[in-house]
N, C-alpha and C. Protein backbone atom coordinates (compact mmCIF):
# COMPACT_ATOMS: atom_id res chain seq x y z
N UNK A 1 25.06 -6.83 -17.09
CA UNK A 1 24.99 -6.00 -15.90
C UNK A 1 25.57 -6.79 -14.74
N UNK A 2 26.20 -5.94 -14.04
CA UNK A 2 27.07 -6.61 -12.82
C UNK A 2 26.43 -6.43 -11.45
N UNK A 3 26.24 -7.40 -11.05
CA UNK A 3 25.05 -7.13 -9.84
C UNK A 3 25.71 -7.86 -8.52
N UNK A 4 25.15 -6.99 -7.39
CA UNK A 4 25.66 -6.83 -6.03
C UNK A 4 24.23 -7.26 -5.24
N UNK A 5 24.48 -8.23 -4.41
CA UNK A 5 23.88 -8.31 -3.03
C UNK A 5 24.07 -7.10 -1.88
N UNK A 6 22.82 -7.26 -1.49
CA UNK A 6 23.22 -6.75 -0.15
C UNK A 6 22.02 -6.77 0.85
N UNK A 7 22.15 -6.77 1.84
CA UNK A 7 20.88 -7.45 3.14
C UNK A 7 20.43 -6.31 3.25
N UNK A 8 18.90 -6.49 3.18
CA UNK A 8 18.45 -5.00 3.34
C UNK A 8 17.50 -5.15 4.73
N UNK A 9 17.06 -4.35 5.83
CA UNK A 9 16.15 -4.17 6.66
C UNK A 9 15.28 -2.99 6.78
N UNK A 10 14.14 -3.42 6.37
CA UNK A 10 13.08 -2.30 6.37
C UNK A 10 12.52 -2.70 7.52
N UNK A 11 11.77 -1.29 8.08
CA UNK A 11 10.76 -1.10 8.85
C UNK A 11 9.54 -2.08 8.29
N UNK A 12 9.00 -3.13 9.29
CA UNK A 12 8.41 -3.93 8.75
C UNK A 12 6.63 -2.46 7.38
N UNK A 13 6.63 -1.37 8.68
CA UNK A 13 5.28 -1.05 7.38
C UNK A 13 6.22 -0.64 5.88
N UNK A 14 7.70 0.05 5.94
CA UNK A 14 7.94 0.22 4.82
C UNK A 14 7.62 -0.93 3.68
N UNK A 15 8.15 -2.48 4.62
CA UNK A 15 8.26 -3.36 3.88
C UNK A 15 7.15 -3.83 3.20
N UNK A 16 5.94 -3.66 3.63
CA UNK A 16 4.62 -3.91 3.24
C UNK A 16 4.34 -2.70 2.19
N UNK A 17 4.44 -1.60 2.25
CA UNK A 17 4.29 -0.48 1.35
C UNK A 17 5.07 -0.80 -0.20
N UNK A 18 6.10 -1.22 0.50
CA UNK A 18 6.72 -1.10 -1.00
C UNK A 18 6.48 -2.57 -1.61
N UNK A 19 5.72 -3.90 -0.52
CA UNK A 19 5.20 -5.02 -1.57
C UNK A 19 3.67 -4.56 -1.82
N UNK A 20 3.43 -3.45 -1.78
CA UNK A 20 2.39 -3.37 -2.18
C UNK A 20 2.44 -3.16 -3.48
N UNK A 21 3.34 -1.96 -3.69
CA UNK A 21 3.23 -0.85 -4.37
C UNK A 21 4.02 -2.15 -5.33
N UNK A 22 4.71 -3.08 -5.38
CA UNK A 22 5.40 -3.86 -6.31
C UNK A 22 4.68 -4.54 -6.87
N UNK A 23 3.62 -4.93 -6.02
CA UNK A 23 2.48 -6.06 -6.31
C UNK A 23 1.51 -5.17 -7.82
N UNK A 24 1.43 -4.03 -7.27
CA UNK A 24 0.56 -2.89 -8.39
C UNK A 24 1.23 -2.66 -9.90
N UNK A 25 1.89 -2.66 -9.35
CA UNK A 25 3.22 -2.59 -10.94
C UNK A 25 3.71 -3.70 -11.74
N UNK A 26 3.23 -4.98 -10.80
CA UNK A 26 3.84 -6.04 -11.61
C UNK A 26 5.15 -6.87 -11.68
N UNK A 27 5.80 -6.16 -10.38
CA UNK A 27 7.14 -6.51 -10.57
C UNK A 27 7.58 -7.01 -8.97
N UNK A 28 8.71 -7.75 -8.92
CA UNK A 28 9.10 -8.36 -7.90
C UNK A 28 9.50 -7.38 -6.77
N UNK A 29 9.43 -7.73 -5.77
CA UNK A 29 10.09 -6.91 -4.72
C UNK A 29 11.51 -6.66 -4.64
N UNK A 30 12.41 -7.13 -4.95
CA UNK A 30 13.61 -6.78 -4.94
C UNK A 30 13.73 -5.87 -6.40
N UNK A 31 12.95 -6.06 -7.54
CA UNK A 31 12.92 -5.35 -8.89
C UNK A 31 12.68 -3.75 -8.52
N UNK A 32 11.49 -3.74 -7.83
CA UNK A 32 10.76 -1.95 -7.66
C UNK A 32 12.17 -1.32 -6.54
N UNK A 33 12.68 -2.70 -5.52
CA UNK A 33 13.23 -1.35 -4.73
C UNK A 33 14.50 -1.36 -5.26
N UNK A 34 15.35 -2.11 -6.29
CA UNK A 34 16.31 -1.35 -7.40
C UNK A 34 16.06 -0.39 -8.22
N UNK A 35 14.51 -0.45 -8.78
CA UNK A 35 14.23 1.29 -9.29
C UNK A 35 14.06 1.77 -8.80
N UNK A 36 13.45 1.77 -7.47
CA UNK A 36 13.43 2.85 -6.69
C UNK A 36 14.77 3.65 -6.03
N UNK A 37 15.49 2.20 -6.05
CA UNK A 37 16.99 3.14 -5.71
C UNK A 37 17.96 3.92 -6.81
N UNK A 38 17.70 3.34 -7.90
CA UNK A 38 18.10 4.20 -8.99
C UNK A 38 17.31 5.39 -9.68
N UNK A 39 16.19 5.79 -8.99
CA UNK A 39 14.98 6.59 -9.26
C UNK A 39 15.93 7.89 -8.11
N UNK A 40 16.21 7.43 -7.20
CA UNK A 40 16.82 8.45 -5.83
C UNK A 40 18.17 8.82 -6.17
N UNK A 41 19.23 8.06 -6.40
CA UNK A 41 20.26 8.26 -7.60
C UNK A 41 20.42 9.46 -8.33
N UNK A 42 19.12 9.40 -9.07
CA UNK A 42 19.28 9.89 -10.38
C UNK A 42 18.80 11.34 -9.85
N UNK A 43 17.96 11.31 -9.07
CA UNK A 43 17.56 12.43 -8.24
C UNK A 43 18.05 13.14 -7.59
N UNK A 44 19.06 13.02 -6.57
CA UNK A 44 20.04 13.62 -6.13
C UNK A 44 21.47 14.03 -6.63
N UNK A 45 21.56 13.18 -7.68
CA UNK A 45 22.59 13.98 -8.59
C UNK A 45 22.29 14.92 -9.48
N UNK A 46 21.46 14.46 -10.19
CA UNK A 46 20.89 15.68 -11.00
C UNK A 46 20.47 16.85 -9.75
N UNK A 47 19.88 16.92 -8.83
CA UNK A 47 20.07 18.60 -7.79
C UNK A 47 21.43 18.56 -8.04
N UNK A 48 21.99 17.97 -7.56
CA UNK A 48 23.51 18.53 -6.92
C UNK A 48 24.68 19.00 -8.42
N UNK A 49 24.08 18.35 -9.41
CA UNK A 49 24.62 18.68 -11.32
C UNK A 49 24.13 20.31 -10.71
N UNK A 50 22.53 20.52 -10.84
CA UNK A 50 22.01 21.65 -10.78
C UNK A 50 22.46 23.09 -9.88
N UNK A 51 22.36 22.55 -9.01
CA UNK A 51 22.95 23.47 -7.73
C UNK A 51 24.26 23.87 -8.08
N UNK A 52 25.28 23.36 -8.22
CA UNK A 52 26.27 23.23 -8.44
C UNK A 52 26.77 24.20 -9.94
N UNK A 53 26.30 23.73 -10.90
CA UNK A 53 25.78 24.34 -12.11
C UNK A 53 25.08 26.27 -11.74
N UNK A 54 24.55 26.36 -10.99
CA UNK A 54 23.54 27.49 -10.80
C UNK A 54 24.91 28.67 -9.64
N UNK A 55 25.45 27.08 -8.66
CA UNK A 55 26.40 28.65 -7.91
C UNK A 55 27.38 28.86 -9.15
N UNK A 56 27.81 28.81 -9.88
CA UNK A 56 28.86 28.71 -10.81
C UNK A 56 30.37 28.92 -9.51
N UNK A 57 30.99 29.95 -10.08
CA UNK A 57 31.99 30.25 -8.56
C UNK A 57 32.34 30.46 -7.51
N UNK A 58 30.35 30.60 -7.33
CA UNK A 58 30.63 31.41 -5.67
C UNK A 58 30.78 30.31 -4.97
N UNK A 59 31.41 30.41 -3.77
CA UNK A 59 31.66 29.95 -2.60
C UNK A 59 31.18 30.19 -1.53
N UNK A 60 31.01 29.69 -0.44
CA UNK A 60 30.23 30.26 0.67
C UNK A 60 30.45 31.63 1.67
N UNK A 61 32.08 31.77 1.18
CA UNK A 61 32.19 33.13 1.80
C UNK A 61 31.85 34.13 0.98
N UNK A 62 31.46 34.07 -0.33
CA UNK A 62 30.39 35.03 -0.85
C UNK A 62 29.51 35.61 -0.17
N UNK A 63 28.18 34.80 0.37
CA UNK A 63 27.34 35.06 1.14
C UNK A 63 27.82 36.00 2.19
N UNK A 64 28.66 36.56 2.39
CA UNK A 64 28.63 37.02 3.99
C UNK A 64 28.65 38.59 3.97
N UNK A 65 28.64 38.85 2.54
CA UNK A 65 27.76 40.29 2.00
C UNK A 65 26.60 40.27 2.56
N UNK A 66 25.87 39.35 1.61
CA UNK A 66 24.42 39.31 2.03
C UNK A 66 24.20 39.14 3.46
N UNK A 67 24.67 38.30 4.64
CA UNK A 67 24.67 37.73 5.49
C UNK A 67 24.81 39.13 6.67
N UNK A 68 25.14 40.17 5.94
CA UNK A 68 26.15 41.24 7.23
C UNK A 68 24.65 42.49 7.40
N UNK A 69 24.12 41.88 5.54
CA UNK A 69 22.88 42.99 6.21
C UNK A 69 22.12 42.36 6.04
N UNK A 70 21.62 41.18 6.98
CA UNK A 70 20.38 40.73 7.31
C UNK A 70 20.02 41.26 8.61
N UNK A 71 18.87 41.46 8.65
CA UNK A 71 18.40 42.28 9.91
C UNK A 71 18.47 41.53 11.12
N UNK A 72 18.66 42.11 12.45
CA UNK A 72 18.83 41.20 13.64
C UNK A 72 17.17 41.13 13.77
N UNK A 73 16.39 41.26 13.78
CA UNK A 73 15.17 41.62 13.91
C UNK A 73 14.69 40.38 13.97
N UNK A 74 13.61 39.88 15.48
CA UNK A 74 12.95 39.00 14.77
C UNK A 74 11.95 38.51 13.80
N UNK A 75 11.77 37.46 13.31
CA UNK A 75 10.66 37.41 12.25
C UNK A 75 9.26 38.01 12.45
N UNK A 76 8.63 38.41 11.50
CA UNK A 76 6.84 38.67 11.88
C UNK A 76 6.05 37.81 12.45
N UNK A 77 5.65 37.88 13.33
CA UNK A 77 4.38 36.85 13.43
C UNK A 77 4.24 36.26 12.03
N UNK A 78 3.97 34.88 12.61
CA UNK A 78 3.37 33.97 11.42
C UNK A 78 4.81 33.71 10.25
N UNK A 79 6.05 34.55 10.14
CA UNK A 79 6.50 33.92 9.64
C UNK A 79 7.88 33.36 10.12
N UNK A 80 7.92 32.81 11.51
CA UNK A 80 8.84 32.28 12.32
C UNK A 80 9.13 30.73 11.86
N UNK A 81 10.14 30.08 11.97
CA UNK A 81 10.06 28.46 11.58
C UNK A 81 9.25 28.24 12.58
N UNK A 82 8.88 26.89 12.27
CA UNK A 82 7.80 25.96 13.12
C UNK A 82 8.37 24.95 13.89
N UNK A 83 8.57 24.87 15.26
CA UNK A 83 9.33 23.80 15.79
C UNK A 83 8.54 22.52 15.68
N UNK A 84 9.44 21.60 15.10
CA UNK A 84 8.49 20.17 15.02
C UNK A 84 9.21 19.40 16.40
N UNK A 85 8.02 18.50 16.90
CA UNK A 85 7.97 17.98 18.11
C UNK A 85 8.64 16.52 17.52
């Protein structure tokens, strides 16, 4: 295996979280956050295999069927997004 450096800076609580969580498992700190980065990897490609896989041809100007009869209306009570502060 061909292996790469690279300087990493965590938020000092991340950095404590994840020697925790390394300490629990048994394994070194630089070990958990290479699986952990190949854990995120593997995760976001496989959505994007999926997604990708699921639109088959459509494209985004597909949508603009759907898009032409969405109602101008606003949402119901209670089901408006939630502005986060």
């Amino acid at each position: 295996m061909n292996k790469a450096s690279y300087p990493l800076k965590l938020p000092a609580s991340v950095k404590s979280a994840a020697q925790r969580l390394a300490k629990e498992d048994g394994v070194s700190l630089n070990q958990w956050i290479a699986v952990a980065v190949a854990e995120k990897i593997g995760v976001v490609e496989t959505a994007a295999d999926f997604l990708s896989h699921r639109a088959g041809q459509a494209r985004p100007s597909d949508l603009t069927t759907f898009l032409d009869r969405a109602s101008d209306r606003p949402p119901v009570a209670g089901d408006d997004i939630a502005k986060v502060s």
